[in-house]
C-alpha atoms as a PDB file:
ATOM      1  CA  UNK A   1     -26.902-167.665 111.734  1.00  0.00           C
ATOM      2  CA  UNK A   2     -28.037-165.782 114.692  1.00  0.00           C
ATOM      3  CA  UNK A   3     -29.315-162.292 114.779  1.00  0.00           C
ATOM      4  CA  UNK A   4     -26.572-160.691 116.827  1.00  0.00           C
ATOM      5  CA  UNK A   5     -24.646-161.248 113.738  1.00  0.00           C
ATOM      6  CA  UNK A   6     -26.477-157.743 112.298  1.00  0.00           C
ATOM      7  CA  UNK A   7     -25.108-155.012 113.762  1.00  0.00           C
ATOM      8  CA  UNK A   8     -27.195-151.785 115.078  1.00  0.00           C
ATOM      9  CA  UNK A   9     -26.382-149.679 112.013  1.00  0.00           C
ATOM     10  CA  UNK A  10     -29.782-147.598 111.306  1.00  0.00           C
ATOM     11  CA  UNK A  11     -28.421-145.702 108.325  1.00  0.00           C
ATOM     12  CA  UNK A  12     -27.481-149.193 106.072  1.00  0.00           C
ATOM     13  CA  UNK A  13     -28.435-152.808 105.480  1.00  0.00           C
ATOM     14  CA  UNK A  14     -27.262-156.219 105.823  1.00  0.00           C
ATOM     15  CA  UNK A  15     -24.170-155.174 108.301  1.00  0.00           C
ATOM     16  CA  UNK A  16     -23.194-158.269 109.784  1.00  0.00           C
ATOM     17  CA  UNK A  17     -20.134-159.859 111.870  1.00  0.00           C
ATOM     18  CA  UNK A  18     -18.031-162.860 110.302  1.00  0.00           C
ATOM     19  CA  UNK A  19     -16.845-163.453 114.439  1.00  0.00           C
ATOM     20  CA  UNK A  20     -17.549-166.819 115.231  1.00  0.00           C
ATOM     21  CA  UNK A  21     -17.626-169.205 112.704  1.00  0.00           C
ATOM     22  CA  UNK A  22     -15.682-172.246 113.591  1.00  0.00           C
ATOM     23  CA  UNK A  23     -12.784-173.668 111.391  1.00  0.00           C
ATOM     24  CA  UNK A  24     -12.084-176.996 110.079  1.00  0.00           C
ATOM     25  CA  UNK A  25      -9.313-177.633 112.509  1.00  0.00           C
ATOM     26  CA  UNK A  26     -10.699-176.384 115.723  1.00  0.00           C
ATOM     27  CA  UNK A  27     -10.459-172.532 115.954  1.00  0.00           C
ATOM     28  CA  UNK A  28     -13.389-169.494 115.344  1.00  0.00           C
ATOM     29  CA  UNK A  29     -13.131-166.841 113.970  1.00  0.00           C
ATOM     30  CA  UNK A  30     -12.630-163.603 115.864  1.00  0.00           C
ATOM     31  CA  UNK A  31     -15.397-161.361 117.115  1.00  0.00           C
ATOM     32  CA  UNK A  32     -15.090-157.558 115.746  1.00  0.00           C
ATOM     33  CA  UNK A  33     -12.144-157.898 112.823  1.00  0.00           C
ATOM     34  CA  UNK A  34     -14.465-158.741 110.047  1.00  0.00           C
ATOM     35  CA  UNK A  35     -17.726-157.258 109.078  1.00  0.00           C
ATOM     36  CA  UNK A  36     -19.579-157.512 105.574  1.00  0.00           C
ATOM     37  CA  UNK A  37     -22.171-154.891 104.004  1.00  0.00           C
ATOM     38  CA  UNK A  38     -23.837-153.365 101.791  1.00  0.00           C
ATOM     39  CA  UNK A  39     -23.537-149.584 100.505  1.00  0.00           C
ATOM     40  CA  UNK A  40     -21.955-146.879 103.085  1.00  0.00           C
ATOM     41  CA  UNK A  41     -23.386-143.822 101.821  1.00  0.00           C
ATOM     42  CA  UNK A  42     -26.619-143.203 103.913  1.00  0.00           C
ATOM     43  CA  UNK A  43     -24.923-144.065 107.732  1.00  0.00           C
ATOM     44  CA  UNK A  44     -25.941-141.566 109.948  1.00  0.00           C
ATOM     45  CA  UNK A  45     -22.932-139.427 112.024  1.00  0.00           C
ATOM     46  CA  UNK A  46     -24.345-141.784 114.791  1.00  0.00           C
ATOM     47  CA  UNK A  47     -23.731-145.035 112.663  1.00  0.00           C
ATOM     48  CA  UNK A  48     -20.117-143.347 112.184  1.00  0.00           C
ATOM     49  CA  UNK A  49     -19.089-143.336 115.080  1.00  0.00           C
ATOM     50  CA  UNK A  50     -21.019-147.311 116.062  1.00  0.00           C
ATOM     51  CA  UNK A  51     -18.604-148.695 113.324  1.00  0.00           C
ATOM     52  CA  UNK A  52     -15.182-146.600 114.638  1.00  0.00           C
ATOM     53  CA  UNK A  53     -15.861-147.776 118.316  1.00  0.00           C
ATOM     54  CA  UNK A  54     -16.217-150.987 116.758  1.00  0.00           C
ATOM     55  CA  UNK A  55     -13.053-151.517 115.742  1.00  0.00           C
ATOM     56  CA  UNK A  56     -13.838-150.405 111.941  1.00  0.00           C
ATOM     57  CA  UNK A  57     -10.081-149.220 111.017  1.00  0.00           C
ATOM     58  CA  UNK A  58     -10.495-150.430 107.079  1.00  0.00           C
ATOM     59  CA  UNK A  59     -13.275-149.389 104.733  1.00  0.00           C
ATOM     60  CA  UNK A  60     -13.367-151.662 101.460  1.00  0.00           C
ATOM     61  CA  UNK A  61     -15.242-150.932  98.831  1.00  0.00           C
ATOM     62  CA  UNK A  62     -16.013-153.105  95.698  1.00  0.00           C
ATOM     63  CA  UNK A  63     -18.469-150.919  93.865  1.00  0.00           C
ATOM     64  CA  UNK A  64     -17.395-149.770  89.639  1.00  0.00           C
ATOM     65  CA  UNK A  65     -16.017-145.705  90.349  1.00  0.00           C
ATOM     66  CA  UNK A  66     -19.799-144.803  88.925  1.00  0.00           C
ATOM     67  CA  UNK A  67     -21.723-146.343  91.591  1.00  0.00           C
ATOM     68  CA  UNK A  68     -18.915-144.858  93.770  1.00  0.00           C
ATOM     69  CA  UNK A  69     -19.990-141.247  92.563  1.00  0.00           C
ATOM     70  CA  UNK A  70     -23.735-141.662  92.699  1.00  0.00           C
ATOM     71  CA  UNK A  71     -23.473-142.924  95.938  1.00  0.00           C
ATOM     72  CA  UNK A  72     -19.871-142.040  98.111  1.00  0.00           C
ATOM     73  CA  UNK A  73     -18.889-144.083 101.313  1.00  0.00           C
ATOM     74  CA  UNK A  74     -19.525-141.836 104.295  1.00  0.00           C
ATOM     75  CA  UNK A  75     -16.850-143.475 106.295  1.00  0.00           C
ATOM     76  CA  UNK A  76     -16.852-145.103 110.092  1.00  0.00           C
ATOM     77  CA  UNK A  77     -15.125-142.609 112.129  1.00  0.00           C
ATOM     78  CA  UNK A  78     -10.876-142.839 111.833  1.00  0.00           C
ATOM     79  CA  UNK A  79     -11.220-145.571 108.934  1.00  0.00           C
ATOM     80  CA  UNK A  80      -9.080-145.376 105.801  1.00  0.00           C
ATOM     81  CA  UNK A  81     -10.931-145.571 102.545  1.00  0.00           C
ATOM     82  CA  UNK A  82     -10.120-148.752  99.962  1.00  0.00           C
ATOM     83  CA  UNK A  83     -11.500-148.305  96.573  1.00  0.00           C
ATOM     84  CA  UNK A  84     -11.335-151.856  94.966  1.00  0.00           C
ATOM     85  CA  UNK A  85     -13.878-152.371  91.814  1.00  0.00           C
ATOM     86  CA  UNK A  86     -14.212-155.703  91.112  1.00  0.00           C
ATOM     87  CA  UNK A  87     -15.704-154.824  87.803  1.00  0.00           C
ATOM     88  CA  UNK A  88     -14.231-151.359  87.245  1.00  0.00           C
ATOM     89  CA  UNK A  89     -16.442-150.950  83.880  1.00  0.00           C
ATOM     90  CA  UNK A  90     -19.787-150.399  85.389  1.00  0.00           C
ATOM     91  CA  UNK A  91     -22.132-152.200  88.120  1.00  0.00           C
ATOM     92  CA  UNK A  92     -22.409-155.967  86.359  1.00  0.00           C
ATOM     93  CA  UNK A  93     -24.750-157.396  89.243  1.00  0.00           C
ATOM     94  CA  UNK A  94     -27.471-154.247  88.312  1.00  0.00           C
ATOM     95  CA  UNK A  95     -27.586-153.647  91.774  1.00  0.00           C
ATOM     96  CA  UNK A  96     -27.399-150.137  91.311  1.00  0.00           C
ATOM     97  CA  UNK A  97     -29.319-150.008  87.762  1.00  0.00           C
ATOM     98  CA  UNK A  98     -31.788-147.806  86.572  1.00  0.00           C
ATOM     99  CA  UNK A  99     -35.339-148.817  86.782  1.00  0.00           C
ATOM    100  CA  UNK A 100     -35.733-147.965  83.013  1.00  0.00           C
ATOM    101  CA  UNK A 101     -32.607-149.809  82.571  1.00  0.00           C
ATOM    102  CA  UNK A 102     -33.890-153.169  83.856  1.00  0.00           C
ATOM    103  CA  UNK A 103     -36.955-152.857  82.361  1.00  0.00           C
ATOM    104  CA  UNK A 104     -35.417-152.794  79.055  1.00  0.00           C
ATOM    105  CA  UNK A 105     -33.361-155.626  80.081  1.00  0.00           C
ATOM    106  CA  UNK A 106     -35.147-157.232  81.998  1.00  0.00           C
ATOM    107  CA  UNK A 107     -39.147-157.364  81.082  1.00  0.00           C
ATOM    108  CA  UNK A 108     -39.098-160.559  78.252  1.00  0.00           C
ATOM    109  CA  UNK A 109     -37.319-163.702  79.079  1.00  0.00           C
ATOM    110  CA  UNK A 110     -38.060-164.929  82.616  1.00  0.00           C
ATOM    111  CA  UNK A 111     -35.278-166.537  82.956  1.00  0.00           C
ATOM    112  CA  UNK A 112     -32.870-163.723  81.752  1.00  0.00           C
ATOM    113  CA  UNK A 113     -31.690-162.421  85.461  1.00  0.00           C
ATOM    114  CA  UNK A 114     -30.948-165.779  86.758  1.00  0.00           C
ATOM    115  CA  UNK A 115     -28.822-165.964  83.930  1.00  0.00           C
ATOM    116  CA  UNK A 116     -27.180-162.932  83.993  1.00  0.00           C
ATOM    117  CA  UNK A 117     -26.203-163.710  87.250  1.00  0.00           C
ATOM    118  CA  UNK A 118     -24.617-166.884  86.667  1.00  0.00           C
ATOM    119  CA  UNK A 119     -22.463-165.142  84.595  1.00  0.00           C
ATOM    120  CA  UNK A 120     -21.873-162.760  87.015  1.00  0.00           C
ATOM    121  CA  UNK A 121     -20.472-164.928  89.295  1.00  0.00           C
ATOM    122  CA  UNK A 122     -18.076-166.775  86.097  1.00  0.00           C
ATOM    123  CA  UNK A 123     -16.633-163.062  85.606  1.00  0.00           C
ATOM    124  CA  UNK A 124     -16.629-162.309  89.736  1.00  0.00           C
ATOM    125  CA  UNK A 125     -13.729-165.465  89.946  1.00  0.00           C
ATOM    126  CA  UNK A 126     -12.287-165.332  86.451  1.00  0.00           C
ATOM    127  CA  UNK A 127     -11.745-161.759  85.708  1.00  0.00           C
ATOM    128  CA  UNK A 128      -8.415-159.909  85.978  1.00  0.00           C
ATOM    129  CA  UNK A 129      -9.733-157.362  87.306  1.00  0.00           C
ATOM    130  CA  UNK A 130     -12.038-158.773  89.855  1.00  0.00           C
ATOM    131  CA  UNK A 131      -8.893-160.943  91.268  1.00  0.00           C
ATOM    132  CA  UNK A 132      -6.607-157.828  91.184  1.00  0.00           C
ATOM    133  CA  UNK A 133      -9.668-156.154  93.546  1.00  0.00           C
ATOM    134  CA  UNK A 134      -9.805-159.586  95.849  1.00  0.00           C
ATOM    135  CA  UNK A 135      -6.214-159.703  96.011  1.00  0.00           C
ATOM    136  CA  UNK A 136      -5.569-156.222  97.349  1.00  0.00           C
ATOM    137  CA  UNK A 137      -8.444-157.245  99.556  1.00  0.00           C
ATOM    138  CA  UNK A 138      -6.327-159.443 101.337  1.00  0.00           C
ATOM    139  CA  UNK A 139      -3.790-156.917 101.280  1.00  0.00           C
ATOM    140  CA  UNK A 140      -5.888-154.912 103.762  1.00  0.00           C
ATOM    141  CA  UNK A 141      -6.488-157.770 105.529  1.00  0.00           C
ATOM    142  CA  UNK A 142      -2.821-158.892 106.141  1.00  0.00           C
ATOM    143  CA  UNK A 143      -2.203-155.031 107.859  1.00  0.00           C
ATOM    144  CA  UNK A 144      -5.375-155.304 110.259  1.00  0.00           C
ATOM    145  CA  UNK A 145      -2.822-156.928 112.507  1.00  0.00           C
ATOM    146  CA  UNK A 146      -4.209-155.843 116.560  1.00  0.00           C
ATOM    147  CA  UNK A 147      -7.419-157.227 117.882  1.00  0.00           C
ATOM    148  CA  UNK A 148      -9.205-154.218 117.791  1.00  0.00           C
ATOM    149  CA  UNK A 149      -8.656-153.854 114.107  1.00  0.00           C
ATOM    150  CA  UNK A 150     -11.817-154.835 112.143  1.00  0.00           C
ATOM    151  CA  UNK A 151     -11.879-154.365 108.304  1.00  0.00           C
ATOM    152  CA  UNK A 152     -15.173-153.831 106.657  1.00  0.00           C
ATOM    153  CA  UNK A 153     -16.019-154.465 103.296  1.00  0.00           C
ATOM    154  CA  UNK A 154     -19.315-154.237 100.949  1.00  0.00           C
ATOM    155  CA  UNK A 155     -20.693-153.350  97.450  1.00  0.00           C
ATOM    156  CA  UNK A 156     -23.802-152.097  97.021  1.00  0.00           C
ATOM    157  CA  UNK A 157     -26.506-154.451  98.172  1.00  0.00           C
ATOM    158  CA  UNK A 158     -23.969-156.254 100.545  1.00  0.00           C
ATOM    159  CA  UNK A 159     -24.587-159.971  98.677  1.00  0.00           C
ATOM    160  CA  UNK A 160     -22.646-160.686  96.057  1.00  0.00           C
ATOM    161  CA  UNK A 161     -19.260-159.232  95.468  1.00  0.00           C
ATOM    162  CA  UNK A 162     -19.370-158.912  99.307  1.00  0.00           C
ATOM    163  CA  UNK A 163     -20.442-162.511  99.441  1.00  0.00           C
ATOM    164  CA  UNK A 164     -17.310-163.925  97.563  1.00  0.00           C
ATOM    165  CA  UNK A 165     -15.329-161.825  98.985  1.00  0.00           C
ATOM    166  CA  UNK A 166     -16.793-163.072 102.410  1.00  0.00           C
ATOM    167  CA  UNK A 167     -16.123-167.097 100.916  1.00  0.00           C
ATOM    168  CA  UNK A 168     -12.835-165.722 100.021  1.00  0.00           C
ATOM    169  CA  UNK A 169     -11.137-164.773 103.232  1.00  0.00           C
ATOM    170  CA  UNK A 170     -13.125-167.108 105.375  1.00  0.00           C
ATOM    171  CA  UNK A 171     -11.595-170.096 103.017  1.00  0.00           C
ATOM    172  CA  UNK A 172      -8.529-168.528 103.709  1.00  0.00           C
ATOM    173  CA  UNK A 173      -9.097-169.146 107.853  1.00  0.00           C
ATOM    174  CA  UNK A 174      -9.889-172.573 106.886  1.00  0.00           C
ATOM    175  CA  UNK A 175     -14.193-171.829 108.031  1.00  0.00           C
ATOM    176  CA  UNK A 176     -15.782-175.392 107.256  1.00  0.00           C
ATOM    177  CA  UNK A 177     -17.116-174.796 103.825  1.00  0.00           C
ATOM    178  CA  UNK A 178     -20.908-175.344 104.880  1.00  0.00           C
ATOM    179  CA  UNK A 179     -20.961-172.779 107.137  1.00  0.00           C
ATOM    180  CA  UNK A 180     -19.819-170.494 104.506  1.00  0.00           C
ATOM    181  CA  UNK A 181     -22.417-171.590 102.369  1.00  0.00           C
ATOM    182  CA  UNK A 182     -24.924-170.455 105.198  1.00  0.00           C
ATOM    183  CA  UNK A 183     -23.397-167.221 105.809  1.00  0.00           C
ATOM    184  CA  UNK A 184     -23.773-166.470 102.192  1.00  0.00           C
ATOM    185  CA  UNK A 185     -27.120-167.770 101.792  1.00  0.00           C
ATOM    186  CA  UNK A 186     -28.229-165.855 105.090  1.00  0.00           C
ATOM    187  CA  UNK A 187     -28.221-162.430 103.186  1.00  0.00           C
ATOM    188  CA  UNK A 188     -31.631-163.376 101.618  1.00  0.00           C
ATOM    189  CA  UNK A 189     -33.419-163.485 105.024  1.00  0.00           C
ATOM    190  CA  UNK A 190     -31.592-159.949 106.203  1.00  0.00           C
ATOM    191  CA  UNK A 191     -32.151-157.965 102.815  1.00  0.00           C
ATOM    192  CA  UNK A 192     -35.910-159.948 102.651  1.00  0.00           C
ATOM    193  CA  UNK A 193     -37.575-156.497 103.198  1.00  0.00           C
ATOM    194  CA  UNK A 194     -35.833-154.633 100.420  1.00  0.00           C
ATOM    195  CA  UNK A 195     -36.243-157.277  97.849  1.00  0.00           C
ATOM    196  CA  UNK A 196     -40.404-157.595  98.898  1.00  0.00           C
ATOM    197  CA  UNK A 197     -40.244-154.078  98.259  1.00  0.00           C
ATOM    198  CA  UNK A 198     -38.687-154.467  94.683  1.00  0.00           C
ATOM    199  CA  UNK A 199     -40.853-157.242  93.808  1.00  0.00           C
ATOM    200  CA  UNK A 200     -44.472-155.159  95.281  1.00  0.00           C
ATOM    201  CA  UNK A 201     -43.201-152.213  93.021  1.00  0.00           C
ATOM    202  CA  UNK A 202     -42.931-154.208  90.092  1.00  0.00           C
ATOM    203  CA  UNK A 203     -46.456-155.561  90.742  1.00  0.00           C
ATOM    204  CA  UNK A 204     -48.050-152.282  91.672  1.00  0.00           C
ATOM    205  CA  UNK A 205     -46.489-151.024  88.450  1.00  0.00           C
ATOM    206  CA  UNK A 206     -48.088-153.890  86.433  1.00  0.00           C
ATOM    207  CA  UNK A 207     -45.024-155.017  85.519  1.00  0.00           C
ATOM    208  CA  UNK A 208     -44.564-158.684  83.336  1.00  0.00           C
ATOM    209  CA  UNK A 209     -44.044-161.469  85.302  1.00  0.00           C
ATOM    210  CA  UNK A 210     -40.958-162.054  83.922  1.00  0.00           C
ATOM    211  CA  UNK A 211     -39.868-159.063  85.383  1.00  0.00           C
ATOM    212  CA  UNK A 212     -40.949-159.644  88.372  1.00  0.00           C
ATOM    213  CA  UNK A 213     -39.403-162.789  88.583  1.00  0.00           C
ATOM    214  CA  UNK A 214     -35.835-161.299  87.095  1.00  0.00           C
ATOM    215  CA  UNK A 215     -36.258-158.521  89.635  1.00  0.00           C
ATOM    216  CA  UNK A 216     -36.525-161.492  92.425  1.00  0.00           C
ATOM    217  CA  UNK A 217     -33.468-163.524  90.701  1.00  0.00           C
ATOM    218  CA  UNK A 218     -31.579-160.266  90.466  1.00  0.00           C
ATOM    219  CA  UNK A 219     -32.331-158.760  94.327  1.00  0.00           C
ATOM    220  CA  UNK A 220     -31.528-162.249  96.046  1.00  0.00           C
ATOM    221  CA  UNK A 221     -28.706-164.778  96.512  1.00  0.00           C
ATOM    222  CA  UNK A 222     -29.196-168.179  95.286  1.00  0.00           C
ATOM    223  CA  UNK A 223     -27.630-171.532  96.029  1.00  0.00           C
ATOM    224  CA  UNK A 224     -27.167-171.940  92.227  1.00  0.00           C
ATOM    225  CA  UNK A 225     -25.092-168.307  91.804  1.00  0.00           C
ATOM    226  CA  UNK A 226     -22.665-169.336  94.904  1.00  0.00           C
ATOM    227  CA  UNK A 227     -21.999-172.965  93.158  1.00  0.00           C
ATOM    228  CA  UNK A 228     -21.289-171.417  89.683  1.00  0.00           C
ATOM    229  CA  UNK A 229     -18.403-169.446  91.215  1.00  0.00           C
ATOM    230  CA  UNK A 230     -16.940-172.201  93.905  1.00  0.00           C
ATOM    231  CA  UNK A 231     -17.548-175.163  90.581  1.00  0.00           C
ATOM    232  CA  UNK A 232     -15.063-172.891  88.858  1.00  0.00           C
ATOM    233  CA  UNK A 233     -12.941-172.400  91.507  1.00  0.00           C
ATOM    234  CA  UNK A 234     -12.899-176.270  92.044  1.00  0.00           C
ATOM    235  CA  UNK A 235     -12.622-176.936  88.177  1.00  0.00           C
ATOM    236  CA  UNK A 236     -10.378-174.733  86.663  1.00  0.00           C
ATOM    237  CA  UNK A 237      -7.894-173.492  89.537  1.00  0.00           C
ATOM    238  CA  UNK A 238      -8.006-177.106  91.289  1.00  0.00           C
ATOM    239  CA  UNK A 239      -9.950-175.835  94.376  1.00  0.00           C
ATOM    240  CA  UNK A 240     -10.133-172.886  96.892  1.00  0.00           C
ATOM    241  CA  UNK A 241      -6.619-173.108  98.452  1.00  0.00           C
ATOM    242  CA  UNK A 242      -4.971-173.435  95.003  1.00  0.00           C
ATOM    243  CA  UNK A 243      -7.107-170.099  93.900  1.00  0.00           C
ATOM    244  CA  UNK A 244      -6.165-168.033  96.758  1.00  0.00           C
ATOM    245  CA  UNK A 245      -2.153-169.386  96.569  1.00  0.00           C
ATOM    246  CA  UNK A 246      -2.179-169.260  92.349  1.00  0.00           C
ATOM    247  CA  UNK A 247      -4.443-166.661  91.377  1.00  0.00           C
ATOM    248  CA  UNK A 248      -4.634-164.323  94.439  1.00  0.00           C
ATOM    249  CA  UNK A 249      -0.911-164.356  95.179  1.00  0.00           C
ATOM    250  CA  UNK A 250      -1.108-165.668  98.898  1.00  0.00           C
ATOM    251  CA  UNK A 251       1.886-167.208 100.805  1.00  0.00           C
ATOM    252  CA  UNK A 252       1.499-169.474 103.046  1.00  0.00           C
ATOM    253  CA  UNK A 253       3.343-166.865 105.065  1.00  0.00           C
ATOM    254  CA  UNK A 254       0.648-164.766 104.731  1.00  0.00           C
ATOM    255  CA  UNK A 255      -2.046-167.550 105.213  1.00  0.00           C
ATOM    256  CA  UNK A 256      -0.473-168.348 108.613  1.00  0.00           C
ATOM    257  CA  UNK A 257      -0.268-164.803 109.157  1.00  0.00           C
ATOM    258  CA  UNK A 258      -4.005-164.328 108.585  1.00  0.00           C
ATOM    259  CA  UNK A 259      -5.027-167.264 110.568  1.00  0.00           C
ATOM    260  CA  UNK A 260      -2.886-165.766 113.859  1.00  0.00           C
ATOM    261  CA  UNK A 261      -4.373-162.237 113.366  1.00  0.00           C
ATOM    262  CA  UNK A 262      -8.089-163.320 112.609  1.00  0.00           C
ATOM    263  CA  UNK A 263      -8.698-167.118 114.830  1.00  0.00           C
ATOM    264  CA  UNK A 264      -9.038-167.198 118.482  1.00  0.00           C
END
C-alpha cells in the first residue's frame, strides 16, 4: 500500500488508484482505469479537471438518492454520471447521519455500531437491491474498454460500499485475495484524520464512551466487517467467482473481457 496510490485531489478524501495489484496468475492490474473514493461533491474546478486528464470517463455513485441531494457529485471534467444506490432507502452505513441522529442511536450500548455494521455488510452482499447496484457496476466497467478509460466509483466516506465494490471487481481480475484484504483495510490509515476528528468531537462534547467508541466502529473499516460479507459470499453463494457468475450475472465472456481491458 504505497502512498502514490492517493491521488492529488485537494477538494475530497481517500481517492486512491486500484493500478497495480498483482493477480493470482501472473498479471497487475492497470494503472489509471480504476480509482475508488469517497463523496464528489466538494472537488474543486481544479480537482475537475485532475480526474478528466486522468482518464476519469465514468463517475459511479453508490450513495441512497438523499445523500445524493444533500450532497451532488460535482463531476471530473467529460465524465458521465452513474447513480447506483446500493441501499436506495436511506444511508444504512450512517455515514452521512445526523449528529442528533447517532446520538440517539448510538450513545447506550458500546457495542451497538460494530454491530450495526456487521449487518451492514450481511445486507451490502445479500440485498436485491445492493446486487442490482454492483451488477450495473460492472456494467460500466465492461464499456470502459480503451486504456485511457478509468471508471471511478465511491459512496460517501469512500470505505465501505466503495470497499466491496473495490473486492468485487478486483475478484473479478483474479487480484490474490490478501492483497484485497489490504487494500480494503488501507482506508483506515488514509481517512485516520477524519475519524480522530469524529472521535475528539465526541470527547470535547462529553460524549459517553460508548459513543465514542460506536463513533470509532462506525467511521473505520474493520477486519471483522470485510469477513462478515466475504463468509457469506463463501457460505451461501459457494465463493466469490460463483457470486459474481450467479448473483451478479457475469459471463465468463465478460470476465475474460474484463481481464483484457483492465490487466497488463
Amino acid at each position: 500500500m504505497t502512498t502514490n496510490r492517493l491521488l492529488q485531489v485537494t477538494g475530497g478524501l481517500n481517492f486512491r488508484e486500484l493500478g497495480g495489484y498483482p493477480t493470482i496468475d501472473g498479471h497487475t492490474v492497470k494503472w489509471h482505469k480504476l480509482v475508488r473514493s469517497a463523496g464528489l461533491a466538494n472537488l474543486t474546478a481544479a480537482d475537475q479537471d485532475f480526474l478528466g486528464d486522468y482518464g476519469i470517463v465514468a463517475d459511479v455513485d453508490f450513495r441512497s438518492e438523499a445523500e445524493r441531494d444533500q450532497a451532488p457529485d460535482r463531476l471530473p471534467t467529460g465524465a458521465s454520471y452513474h447513480f447506483l444506490p446500493v441501499f436506495p432507502d436511506g444511508d444504512q452505513t450512517d455515514a452521512s447521519a445526523s449528529r442528533a441522529d447517532l446520538e440517539r442511536r448510538f450513545s447506550q450500548d458500546p457495542q451497538a455500531g460494530y454491530q450495526h455494521m456487521l449487518d451492514v455488510y450481511r445486507n451490502m452482499v445479500t440485498l436485491k437491491s445492493s446486487q442490482a447496484a454492483y451488477r450495473q457496476f460492472f456494467q460500466v466497467l465492461l464499456a470502459a474498454t480503451e486504456d485511457h478509460q478509468a471508471v471511478l466509483f465511491h459512496c460517501t466516506a469512500g470505505k465501505d460500499r466503495t470497499g466491496i465494490g473495490a473486492f468485487l471487481a478486483l475478484s473479478a481480475l483474479g487480484v490474490d485475495p490478501q492483497v484485497i484484504r489490504k487494500d480494503y483495510l488501507a482506508t483506515n490509515t488514509y481517512i485516520q484524520p477524519k475519524t480522530d476528528e469524529m472521535v475528539q468531537r465526541a470527547q470535547d462534547d462529553h460524549q459517553s464512551d460508548a459513543f465514542v467508541a460506536n463513533i470509532r466502529a462506525l467511521g473505520t473499516v474493520n477486519p471483522d466487517y470485510f469477513d462478515t460479507a466475504t463468509g457469506i459470499i463463501n457460505t451461501q453463494y459457494g465463493g466469490v467467482q460463483d457470486y459474481l457468475r450467479d448473483v451478479l450475472g457475469l459471463t465468463v465472456k465478460q470476465l475474460d473481457q474484463l481481464k483484457k481491458t483492465y490487466l497488463d
